[in-house]
Protein backbone atom coordinates (compact mmCIF):
# COMPACT_ATOMS: atom_id res chain seq x y z
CA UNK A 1 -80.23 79.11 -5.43
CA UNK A 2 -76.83 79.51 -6.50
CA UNK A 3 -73.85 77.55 -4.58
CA UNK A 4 -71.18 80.42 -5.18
CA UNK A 5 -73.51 82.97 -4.33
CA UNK A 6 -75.48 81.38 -2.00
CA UNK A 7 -73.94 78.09 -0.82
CA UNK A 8 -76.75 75.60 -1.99
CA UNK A 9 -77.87 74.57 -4.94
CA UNK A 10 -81.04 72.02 -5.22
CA UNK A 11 -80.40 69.21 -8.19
CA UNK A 12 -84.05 68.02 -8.79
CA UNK A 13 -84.11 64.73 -9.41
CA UNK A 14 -80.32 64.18 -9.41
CA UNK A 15 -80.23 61.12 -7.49
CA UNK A 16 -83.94 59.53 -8.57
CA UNK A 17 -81.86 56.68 -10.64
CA UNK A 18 -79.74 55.70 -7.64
CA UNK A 19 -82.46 55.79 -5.26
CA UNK A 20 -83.73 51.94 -5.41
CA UNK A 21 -80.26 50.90 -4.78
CA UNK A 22 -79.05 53.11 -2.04
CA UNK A 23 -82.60 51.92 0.05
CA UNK A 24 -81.02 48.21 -0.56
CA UNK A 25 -77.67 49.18 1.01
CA UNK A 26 -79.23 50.97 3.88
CA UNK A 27 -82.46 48.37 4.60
CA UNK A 28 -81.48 47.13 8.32
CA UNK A 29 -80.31 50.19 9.60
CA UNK A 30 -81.22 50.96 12.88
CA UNK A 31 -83.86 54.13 12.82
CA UNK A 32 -84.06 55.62 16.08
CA UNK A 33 -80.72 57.66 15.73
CA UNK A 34 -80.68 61.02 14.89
CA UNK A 35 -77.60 60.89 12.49
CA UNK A 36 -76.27 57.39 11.84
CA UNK A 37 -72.81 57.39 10.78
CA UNK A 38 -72.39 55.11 8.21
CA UNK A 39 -68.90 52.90 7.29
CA UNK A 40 -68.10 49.76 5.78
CA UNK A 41 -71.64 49.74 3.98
CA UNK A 42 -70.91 47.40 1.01
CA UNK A 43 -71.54 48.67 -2.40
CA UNK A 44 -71.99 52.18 -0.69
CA UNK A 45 -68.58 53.51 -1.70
CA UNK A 46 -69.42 52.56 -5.27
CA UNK A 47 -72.58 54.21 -5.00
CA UNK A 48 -70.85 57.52 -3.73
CA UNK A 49 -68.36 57.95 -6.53
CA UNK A 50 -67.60 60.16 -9.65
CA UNK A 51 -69.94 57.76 -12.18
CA UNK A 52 -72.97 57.47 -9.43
CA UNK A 53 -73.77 60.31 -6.69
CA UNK A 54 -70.81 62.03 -7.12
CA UNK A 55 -71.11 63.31 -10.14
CA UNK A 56 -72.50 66.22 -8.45
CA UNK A 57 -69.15 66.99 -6.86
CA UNK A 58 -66.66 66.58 -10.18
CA UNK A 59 -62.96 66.48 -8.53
CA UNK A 60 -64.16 65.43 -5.10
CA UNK A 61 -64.28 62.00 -3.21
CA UNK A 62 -66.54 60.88 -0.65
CA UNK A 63 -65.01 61.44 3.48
CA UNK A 64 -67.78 61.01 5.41
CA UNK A 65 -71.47 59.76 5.55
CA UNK A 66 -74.20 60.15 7.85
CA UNK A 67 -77.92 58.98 7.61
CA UNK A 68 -80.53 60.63 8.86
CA UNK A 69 -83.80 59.36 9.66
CA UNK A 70 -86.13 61.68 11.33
CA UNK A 71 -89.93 60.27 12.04
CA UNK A 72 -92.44 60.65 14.99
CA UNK A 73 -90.18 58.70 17.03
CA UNK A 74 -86.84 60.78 16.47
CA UNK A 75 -88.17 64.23 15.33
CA UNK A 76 -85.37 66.34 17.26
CA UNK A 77 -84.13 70.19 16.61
CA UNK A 78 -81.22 71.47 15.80
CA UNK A 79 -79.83 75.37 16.41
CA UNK A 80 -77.91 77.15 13.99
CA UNK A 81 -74.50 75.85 13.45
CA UNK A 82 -71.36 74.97 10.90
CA UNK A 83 -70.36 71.47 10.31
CA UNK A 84 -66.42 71.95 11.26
CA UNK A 85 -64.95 68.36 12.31
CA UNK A 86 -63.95 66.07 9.69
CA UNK A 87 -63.54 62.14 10.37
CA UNK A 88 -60.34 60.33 10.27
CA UNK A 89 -58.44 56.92 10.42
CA UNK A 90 -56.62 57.50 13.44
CA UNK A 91 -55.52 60.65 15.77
CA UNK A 92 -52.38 62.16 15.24
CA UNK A 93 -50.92 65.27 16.57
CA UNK A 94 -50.68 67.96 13.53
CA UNK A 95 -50.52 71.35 14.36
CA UNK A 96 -53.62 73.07 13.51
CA UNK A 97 -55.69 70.21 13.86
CA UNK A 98 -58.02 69.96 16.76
CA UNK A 99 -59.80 69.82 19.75
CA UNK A 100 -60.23 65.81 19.21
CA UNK A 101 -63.71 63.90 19.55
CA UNK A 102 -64.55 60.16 19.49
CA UNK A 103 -68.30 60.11 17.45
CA UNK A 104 -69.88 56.57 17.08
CA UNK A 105 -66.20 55.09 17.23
CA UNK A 106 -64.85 57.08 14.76
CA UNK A 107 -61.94 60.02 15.26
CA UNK A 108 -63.45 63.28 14.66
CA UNK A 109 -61.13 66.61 14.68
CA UNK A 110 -61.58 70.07 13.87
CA UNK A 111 -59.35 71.27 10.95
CA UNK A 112 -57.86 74.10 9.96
CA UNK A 113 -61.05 76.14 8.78
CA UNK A 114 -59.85 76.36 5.11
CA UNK A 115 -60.01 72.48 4.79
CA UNK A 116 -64.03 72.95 5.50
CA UNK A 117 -64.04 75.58 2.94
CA UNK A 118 -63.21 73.76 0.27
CA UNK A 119 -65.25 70.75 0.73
CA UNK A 120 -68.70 70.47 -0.33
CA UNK A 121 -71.84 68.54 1.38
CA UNK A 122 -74.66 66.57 -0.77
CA UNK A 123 -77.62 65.57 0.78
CA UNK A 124 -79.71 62.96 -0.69
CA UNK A 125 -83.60 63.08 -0.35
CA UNK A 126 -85.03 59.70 0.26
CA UNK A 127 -88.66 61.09 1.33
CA UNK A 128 -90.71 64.28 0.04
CA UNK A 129 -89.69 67.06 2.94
CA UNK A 130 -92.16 70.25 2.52
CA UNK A 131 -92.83 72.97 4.90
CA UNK A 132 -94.09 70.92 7.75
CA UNK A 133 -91.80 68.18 7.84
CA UNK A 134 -88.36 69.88 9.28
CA UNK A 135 -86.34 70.98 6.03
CA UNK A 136 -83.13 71.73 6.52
CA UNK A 137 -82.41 75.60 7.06
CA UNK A 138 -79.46 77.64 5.72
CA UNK A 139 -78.32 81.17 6.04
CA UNK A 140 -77.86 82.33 1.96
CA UNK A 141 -74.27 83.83 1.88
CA UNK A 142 -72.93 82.39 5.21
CA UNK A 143 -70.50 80.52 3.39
CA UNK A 144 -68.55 83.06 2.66
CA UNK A 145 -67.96 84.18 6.19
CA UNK A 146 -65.59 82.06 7.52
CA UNK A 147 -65.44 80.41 11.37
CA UNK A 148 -67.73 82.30 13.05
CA UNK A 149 -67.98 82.13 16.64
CA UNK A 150 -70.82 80.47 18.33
CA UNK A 151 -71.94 83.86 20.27
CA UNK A 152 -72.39 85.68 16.81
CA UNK A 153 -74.30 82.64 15.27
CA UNK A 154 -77.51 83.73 16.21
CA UNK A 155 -76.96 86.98 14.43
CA UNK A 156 -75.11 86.10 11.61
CA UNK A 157 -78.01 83.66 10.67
CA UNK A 158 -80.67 86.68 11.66
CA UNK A 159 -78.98 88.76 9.31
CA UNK A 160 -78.55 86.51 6.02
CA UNK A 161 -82.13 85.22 6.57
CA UNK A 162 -83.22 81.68 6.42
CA UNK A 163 -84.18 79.35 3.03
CA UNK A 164 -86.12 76.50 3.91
CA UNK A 165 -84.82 73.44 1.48
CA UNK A 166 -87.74 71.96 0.49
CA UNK A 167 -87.42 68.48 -1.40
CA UNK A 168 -88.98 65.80 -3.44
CA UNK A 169 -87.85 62.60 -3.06
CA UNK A 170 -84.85 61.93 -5.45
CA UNK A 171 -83.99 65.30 -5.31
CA UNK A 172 -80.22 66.17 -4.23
CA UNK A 173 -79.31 69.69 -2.78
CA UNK A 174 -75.50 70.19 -2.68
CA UNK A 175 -74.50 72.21 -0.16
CA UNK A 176 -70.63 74.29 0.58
CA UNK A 177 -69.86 72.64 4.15
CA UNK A 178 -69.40 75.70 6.26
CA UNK A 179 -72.76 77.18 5.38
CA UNK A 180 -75.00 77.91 8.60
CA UNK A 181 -77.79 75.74 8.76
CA UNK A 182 -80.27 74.46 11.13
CA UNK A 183 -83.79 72.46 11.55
CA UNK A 184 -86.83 72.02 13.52
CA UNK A 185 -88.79 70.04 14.50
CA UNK A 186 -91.38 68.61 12.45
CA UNK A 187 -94.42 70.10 12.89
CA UNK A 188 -96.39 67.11 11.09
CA UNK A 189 -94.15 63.96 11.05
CA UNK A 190 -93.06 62.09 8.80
CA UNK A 191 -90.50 59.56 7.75
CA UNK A 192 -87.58 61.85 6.26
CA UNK A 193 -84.59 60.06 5.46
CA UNK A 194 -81.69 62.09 4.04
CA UNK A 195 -78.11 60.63 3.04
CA UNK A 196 -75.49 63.87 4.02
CA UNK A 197 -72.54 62.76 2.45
CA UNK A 198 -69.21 64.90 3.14
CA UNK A 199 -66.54 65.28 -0.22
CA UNK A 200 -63.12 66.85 -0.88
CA UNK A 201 -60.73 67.04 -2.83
CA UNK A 202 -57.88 67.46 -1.18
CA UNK A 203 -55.13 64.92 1.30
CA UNK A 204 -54.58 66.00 4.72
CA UNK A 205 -51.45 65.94 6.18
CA UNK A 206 -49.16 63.19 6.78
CA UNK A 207 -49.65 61.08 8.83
CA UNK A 208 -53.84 61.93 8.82
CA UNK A 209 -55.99 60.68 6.82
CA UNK A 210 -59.63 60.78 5.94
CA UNK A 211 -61.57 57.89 7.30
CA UNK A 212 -63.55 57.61 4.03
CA UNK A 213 -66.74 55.44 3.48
């Protein structure tokens, strides 16, 4: 897998020294969410940056993190789709940006597309996920594609095919946000715990700004 070509790239092992102290920061949690979005987690922002987990995404700071934590209890599906709202401190009327959500207290917006174009999405593998224990889904190339609209996601996705991202635990696969991508529900399950962590590169417009970690 290739990230320009494809839009994912799987870093085996990349975040196996980091793993005993992200479980620390995130031992508490509550588990029966299906994406817990995750702020003000001390010594998490550390963890996320250029000398830790970021490395994987030279240039690019951490925006937005979500924990997953699917198990027999919370083993839920989810269709095709693109990630296309980022989170920020407060709402503010920019043109360009919106329709406007609230999402576990936090200000969610759609951007302009090309702001989700140029970020990228690592997701960190806390348990082993193989074939029967919901890996993620993408569409190889969808990337590329631009906002595509919900009626032709279906066949987009039918057409680029589907790679099923297996994992070991420690592993990282790095991700460009706007691929298509998908799960199911696990068919045997098991605890799998993935940090999704959202980076970019770039400010938004005054007076946004990115809510951060």
């Amino acid at each position: 897998m290739n990230l320009e070509e494809h839009g994912a790239a799987h870093l085996r092992g990349g975040a196996a020294p980091f793993l005993s102290v992200l479980e620390r920061l995130i031992a508490g949690l509550p588990q029966d969410r299906a994406g817990l979005r995750l702020r003000d987690i001390p010594g998490l922002a550390d963890l996320l940056s250029a000398d830790s987990l970021g490395a994987a995404v030279p240039g690019h700071r951490p925006v937005r993190a979500i924990l997953f934590d699917k198990s027999a209890f919370a083993n839920w599906a989810l269709g095709w789709h693109q990630d296309r709202t980022i989170a920020v401190r407060t709402r503010a009327e920019v043109s360009g940006f919106g329709p406007w959500s609230i999402k576990a207290g936090m200000a969610h917006v759609e951007p302009p597309f090309a702001i989700i174009e140029r970020m990228r999405t690592v997701r960190v593998h806390l348990d082993d996920v193989d074939a029967d224990n919901a890996p993620l889904l993408i569409a190889p190339g969808s990337h590329r594609l631009g906002r595509i609209v919900e009626s032709e996601v279906d066949a987009v996705a039918a057409n680029c095919g589907a790679h099923e991202c297996l994992a070991e635990r420690g592993d990282i696969w790095l991700y460009a946000t706007p691929i298509l991508h998908a799960s199911a529900a696990a068919s045997t399950p098991r605890r799998r715990r993935v940090l999704q962590i959202d980076f970019s590169a770039e400010r938004l417009p005054d007076p946004l700004e990115w809510l951060g970690i």
